[in-house]
Protein backbone atom coordinates (compact mmCIF):
# COMPACT_ATOMS: atom_id res chain seq x y z
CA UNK A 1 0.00 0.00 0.00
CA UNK A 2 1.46 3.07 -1.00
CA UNK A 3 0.90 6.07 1.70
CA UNK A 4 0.96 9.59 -0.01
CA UNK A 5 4.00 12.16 0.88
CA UNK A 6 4.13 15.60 0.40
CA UNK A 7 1.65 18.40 1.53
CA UNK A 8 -1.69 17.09 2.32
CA UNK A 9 -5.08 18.99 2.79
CA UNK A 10 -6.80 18.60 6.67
CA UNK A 11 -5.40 19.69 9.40
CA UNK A 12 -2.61 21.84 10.40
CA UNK A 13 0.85 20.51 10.15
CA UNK A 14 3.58 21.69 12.49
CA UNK A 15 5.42 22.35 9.57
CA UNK A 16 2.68 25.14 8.70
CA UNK A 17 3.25 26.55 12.15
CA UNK A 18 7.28 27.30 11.40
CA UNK A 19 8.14 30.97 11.89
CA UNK A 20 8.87 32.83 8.37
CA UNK A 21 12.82 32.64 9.30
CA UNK A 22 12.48 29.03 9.42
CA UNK A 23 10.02 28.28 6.52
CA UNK A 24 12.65 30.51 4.07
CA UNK A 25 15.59 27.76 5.52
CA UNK A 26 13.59 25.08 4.77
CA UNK A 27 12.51 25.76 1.02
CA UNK A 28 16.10 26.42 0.34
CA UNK A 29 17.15 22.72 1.92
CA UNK A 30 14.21 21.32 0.00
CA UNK A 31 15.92 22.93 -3.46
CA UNK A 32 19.20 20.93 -2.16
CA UNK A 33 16.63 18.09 -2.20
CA UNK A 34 16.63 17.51 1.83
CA UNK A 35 13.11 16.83 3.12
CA UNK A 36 13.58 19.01 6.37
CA UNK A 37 10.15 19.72 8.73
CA UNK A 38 10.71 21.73 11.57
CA UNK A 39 8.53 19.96 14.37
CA UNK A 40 7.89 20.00 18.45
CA UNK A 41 6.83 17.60 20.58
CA UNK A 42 4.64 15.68 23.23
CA UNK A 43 3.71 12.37 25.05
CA UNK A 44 2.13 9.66 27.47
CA UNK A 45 1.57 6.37 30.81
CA UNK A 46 0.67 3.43 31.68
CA UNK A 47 1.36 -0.32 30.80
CA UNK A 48 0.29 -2.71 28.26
CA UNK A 49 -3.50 -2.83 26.43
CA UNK A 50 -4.05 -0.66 29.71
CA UNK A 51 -2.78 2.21 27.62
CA UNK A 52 -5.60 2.21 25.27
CA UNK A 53 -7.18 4.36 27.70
CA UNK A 54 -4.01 7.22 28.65
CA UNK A 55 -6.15 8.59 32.05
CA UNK A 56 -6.97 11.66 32.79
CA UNK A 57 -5.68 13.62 30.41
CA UNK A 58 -5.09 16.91 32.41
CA UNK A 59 -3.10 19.94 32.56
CA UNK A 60 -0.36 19.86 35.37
CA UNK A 61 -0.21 23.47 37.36
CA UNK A 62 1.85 26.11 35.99
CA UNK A 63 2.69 23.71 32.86
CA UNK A 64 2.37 25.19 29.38
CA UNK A 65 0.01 23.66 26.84
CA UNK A 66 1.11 20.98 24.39
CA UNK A 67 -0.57 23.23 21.96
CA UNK A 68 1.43 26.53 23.50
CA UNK A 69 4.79 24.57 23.36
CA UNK A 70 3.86 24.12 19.31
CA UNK A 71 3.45 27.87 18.64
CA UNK A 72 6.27 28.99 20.61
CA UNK A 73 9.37 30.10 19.01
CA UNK A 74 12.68 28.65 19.68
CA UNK A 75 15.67 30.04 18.19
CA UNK A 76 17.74 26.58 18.89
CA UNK A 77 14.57 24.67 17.18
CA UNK A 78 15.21 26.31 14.68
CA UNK A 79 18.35 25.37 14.31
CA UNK A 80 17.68 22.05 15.02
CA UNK A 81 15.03 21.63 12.44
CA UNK A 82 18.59 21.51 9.85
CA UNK A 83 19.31 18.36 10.86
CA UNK A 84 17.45 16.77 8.02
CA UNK A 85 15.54 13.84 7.60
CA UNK A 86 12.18 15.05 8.93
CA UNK A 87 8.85 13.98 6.65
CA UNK A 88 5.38 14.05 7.44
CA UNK A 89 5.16 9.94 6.93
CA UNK A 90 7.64 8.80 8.94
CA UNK A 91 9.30 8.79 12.78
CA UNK A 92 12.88 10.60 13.24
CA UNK A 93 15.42 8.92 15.30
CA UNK A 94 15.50 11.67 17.38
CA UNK A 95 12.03 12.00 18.31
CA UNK A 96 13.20 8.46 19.84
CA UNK A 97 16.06 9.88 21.69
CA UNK A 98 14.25 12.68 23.19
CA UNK A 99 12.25 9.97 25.22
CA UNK A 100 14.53 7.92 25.92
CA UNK A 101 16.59 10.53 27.84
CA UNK A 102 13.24 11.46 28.94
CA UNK A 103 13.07 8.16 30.67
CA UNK A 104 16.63 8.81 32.26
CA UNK A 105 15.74 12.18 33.78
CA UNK A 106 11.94 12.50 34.28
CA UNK A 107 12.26 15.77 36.17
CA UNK A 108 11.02 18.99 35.69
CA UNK A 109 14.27 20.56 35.80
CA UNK A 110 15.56 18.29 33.09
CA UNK A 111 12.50 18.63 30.92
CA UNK A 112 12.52 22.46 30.99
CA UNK A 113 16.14 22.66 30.20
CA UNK A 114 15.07 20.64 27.06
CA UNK A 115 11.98 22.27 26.39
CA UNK A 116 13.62 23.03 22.53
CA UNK A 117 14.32 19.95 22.11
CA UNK A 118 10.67 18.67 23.05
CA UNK A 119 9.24 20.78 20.33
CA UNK A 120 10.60 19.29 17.79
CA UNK A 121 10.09 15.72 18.84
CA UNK A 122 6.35 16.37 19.33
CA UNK A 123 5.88 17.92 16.32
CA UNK A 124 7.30 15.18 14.51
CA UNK A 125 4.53 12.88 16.40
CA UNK A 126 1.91 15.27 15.52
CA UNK A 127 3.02 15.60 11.87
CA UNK A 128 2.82 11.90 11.85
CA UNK A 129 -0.24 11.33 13.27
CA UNK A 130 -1.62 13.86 10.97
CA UNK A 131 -0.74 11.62 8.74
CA UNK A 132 -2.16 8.87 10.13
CA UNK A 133 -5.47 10.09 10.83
CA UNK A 134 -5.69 10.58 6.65
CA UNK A 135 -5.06 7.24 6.61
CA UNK A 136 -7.14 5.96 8.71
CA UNK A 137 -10.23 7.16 7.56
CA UNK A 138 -9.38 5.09 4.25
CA UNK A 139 -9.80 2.24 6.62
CA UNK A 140 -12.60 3.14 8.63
CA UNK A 141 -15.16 6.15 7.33
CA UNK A 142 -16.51 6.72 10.34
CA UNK A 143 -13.46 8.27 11.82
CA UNK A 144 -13.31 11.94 11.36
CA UNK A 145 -10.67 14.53 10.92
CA UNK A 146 -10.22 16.14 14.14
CA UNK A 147 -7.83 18.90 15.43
CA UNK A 148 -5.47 16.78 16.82
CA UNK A 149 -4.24 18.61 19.96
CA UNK A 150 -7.81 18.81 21.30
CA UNK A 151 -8.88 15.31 20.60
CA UNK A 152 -6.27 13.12 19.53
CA UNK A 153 -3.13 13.30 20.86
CA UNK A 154 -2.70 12.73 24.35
CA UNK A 155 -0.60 15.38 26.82
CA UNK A 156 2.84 14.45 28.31
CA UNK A 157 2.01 15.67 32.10
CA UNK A 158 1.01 12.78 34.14
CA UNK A 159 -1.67 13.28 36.47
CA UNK A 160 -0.03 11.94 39.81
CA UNK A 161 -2.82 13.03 42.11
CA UNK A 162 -3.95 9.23 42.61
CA UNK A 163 -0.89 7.42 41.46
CA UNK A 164 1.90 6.05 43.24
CA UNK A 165 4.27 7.46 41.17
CA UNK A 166 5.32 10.75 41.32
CA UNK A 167 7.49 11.51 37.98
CA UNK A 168 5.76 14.25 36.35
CA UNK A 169 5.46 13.07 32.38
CA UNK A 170 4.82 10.40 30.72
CA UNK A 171 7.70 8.59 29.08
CA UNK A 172 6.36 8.05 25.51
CA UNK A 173 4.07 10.06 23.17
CA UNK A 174 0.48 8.68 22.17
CA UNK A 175 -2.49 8.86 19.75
CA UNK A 176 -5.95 7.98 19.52
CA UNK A 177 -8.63 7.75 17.00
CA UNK A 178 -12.75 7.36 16.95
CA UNK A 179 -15.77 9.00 16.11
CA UNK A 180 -14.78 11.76 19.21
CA UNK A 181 -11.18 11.48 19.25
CA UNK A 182 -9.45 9.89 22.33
CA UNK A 183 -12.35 10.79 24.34
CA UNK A 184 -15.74 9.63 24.31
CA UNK A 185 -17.54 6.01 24.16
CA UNK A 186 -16.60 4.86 21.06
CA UNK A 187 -14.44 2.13 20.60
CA UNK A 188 -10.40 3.38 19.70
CA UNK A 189 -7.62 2.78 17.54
CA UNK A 190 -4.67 3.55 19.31
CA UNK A 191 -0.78 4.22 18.64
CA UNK A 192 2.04 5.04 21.26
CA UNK A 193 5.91 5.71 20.66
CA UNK A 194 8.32 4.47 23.33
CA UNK A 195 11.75 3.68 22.93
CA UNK A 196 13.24 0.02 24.13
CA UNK A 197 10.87 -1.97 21.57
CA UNK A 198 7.55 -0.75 23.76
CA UNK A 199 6.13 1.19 21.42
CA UNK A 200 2.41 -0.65 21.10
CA UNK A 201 -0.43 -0.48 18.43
CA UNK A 202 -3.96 -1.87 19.02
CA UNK A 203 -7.53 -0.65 20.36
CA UNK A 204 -10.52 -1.66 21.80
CA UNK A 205 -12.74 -0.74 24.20
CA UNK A 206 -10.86 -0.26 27.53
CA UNK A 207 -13.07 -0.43 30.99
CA UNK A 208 -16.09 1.15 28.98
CA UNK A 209 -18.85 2.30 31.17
CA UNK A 210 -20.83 -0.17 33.37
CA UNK A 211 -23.67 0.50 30.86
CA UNK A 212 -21.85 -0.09 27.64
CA UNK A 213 -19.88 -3.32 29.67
CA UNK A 214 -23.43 -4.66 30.23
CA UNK A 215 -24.14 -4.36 26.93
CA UNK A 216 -21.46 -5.99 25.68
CA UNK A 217 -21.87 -8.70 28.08
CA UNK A 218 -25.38 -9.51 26.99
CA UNK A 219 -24.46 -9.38 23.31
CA UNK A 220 -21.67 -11.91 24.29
CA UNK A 221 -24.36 -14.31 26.44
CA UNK A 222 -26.64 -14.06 23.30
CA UNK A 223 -24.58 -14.07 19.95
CA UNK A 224 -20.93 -15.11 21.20
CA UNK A 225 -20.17 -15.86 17.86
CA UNK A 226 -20.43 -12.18 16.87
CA UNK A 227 -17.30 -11.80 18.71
CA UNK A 228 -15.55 -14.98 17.96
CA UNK A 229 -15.66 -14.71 14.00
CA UNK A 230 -13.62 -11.92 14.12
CA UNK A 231 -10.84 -13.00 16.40
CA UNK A 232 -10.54 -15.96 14.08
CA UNK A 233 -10.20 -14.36 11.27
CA UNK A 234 -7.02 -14.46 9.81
CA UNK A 235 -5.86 -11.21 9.51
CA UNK A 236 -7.31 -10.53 13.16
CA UNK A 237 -5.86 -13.82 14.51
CA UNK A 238 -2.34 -13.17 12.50
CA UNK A 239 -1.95 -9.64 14.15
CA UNK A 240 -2.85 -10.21 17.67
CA UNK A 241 -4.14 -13.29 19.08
CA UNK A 242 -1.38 -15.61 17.28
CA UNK A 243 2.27 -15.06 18.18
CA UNK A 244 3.44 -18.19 16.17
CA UNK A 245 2.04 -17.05 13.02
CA UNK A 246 0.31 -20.54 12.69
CA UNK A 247 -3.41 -20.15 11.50
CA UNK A 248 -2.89 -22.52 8.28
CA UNK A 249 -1.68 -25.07 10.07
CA UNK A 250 -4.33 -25.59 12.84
CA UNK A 251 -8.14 -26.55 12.36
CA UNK A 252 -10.52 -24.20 12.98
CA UNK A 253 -12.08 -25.46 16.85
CA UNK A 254 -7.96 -25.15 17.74
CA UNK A 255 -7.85 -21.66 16.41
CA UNK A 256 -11.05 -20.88 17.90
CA UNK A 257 -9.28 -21.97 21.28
CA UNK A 258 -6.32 -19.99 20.76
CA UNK A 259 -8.02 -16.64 19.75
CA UNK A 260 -10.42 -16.71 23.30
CA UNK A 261 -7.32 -17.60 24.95
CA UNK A 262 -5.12 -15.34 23.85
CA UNK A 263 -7.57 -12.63 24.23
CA UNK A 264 -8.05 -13.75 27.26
CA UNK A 265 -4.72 -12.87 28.77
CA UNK A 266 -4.99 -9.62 27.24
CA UNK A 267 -7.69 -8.78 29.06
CA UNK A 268 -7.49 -10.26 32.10
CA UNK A 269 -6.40 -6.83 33.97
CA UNK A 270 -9.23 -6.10 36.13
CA UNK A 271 -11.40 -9.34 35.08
CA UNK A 272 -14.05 -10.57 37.50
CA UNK A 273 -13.38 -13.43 39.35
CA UNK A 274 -16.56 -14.66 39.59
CA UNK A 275 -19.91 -14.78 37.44
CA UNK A 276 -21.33 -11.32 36.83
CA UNK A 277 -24.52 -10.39 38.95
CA UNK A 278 -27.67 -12.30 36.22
CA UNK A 279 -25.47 -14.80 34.52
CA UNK A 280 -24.80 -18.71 35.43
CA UNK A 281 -21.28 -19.12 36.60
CA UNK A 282 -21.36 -22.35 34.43
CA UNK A 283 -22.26 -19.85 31.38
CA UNK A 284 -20.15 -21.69 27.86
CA UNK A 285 -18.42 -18.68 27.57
CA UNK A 286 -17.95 -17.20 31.54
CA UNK A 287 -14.50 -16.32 30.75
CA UNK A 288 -15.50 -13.80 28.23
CA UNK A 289 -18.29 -12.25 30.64
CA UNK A 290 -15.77 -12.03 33.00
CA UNK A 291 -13.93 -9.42 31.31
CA UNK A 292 -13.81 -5.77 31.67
CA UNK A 293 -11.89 -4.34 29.01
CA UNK A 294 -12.17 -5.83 25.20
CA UNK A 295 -8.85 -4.40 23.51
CA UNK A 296 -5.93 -5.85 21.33
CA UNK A 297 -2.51 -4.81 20.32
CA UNK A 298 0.95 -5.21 19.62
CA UNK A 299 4.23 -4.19 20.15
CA UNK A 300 5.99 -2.30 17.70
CA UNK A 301 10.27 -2.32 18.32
CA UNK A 302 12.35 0.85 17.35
CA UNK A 303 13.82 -0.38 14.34
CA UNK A 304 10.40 -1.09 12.94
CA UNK A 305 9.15 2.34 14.42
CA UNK A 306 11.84 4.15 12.10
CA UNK A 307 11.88 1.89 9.04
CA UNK A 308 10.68 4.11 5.69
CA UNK A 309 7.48 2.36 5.51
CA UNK A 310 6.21 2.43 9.49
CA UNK A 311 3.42 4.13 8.23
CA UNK A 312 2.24 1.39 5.93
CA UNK A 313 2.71 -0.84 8.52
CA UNK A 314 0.97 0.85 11.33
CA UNK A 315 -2.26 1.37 8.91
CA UNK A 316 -1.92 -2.14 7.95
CA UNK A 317 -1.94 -3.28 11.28
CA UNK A 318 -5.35 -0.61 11.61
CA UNK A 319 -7.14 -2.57 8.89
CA UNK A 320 -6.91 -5.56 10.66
CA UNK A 321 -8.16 -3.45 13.91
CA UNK A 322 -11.17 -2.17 11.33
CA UNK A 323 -13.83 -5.06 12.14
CA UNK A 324 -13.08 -5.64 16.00
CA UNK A 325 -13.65 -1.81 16.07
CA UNK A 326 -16.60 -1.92 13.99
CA UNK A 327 -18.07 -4.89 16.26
CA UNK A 328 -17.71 -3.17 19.39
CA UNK A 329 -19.38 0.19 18.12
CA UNK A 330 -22.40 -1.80 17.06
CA UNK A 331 -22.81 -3.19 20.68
CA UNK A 332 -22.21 -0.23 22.87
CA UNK A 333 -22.80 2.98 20.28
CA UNK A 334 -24.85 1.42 17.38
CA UNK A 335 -26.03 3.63 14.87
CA UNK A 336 -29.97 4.82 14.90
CA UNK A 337 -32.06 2.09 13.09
CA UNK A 338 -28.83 -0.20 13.20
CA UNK A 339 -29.95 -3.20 14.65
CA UNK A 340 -27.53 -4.62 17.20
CA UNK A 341 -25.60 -7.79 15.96
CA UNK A 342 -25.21 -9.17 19.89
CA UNK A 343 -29.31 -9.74 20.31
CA UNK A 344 -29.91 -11.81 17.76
CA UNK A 345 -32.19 -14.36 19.67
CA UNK A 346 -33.92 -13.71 22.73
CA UNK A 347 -32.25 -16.12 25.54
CA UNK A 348 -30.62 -14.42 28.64
């Protein structure tokens, strides 16, 4: 799949938001045939599918705005932005770096004295996932273009008022996408950047609501093959319930058992331990009612992250996400008139 370069149409770039100096620097590198974006930068917590959902996404006291630390000018980001190398559909090295000497010194000292440096790292994410977001909605209509500072991207300040740990950002930057953004009830697709081979691609629906987990519950209890034709699927079961790559070589009740065991484990965070209140504990498919959170994903390691073609990969890996996503809007957020493909007989 070939993902289009160059200047697109939508939303802002941070490349649109470059001073005049800097713009006038960078058409004359582009003449020398250097692709050079001037960018700034921003980030995100938590562990595992867990991070589908990055918390509450608050601003820290007397912290500047991701969206302020875009627009404001620094003379060394400027000078930065020479270093070459920077596209719209693609990951620098040194949006990498900055994080991982992030993770090193997760002060506020530290992150001040780099604040330059910051810029341009989370402008390359948001430049990116600009990007993304295009291509996305090639792969799923129903996601709009938003602005992404608003309602995509997630902020780097870590709101430690009810968590054990006290470092004050978040150690990776991360994106997500649905009908309202990273926000809201929909169902996600979801992208974070973290250096050491943690950077993590999936989505899902991640401790919804007590009324949308009832929902899905009782589509589960009625239809549960609704939700266990897609994670046998091949593309489904190749990308996240099937480490070993094996789906040809197994019959179909064996990769039935693999896919609901598999996702299984990755949702077992927070998973009842008994039967929820209304269903038999000796329910067929208890383990699935169990859950809480109904998300999938993968790791992504850095040398992926920075190869030309991350892009493709990432949306491929999106298209695979499409009918899980799809699936899980029709339960809890179904459409007016859109009948709902978990109550398709009357038992329960």
């Amino acid at each position: 799949m070939a993902i289009k370069k160059g200047t697109k149409k939508g939303p802002v770039t941070a490349s649109q938001r470059l001073s005049t100096r800097t713009k006038t620097k960078l058409s004359n590198m582009k003449r020398k045939k250097k692709t050079t974006v001037q960018k700034t930068s921003r980030s995100r917590t938590s562990k595992g599918v867990s991070r589908l959902e990055d918390g509450v996404d608050q601003d820290e006291e007397n912290e500047s705005t991701d969206s302020e630390a875009l627009n404001t000018p620094s003379t060394q980001s400027e000078q930065n932005s020479e270093t070459g190398g920077y596209t719209d559909d693609t990951l620098h090295f040194e949006t990498l770096r900055f994080l991982k000497d992030l993770a090193k010194n997760n002060d506020r000292d530290w992150f001040h004295g780099h604040k330059s440096i910051y810029k341009i790292a989370l402008a390359d994410f948001k430049s990116f996932s600009s990007t993304l977001q295009e291509e996305l909605i090639k792969v799923d209509w129903t996601v709009p273009i938003l602005p992404l500072e608003r309602h995509n991207i997630f902020r780097i300040y870590r709101d430690v008022r009810f968590s054990n740990s006290k470092v004050p950002y978040k150690e990776y930057f991360s994106v997500a996408f649905s009908r309202t953004g990273k926000q809201g009830h929909y169902a996600k697709y979801y992208l974070s950047i973290q250096p050491g081979d943690q950077s993590f691609v999936g989505g899902g629906l991640w401790h919804p609501e007590a009324t949308h987990l009832a929902l899905m519950r009782r589509a589960i209890d009625r239809n549960p093959r609704g939700l266990k034709d897609i994670l046998v699927s091949r593309d489904f079961f190749t990308n996240f319930l099937d480490p070993g790559d094996s789906h040809g070589r197994m019959s179909p009740k064996t990769i039935e058992n693999q896919a609901v065991k598999s996702f299984l484990e990755r949702n077992s965070e927070g998973a009842l331990k008994t039967a929820p209140k209304g269903y038999d504990k000796e329910h067929d498919d208890i383990d699935l009612l169990r859950l809480k959170s109904y998300t999938v994903g993968k790791r992504i390691k850095d040398s992926e992250v920075l190869l030309p073609n991350s892009m493709e990969f990432i949306v491929d890996v999106f298209r695979a996400l499409e009918p899980f996503i799809t699936y899980l809007n029709s339960i809890v957020m179904p459409d007016l008139g859109h009948a709902n493909t978990g109550t398709t007989n009357d038992s329960g």
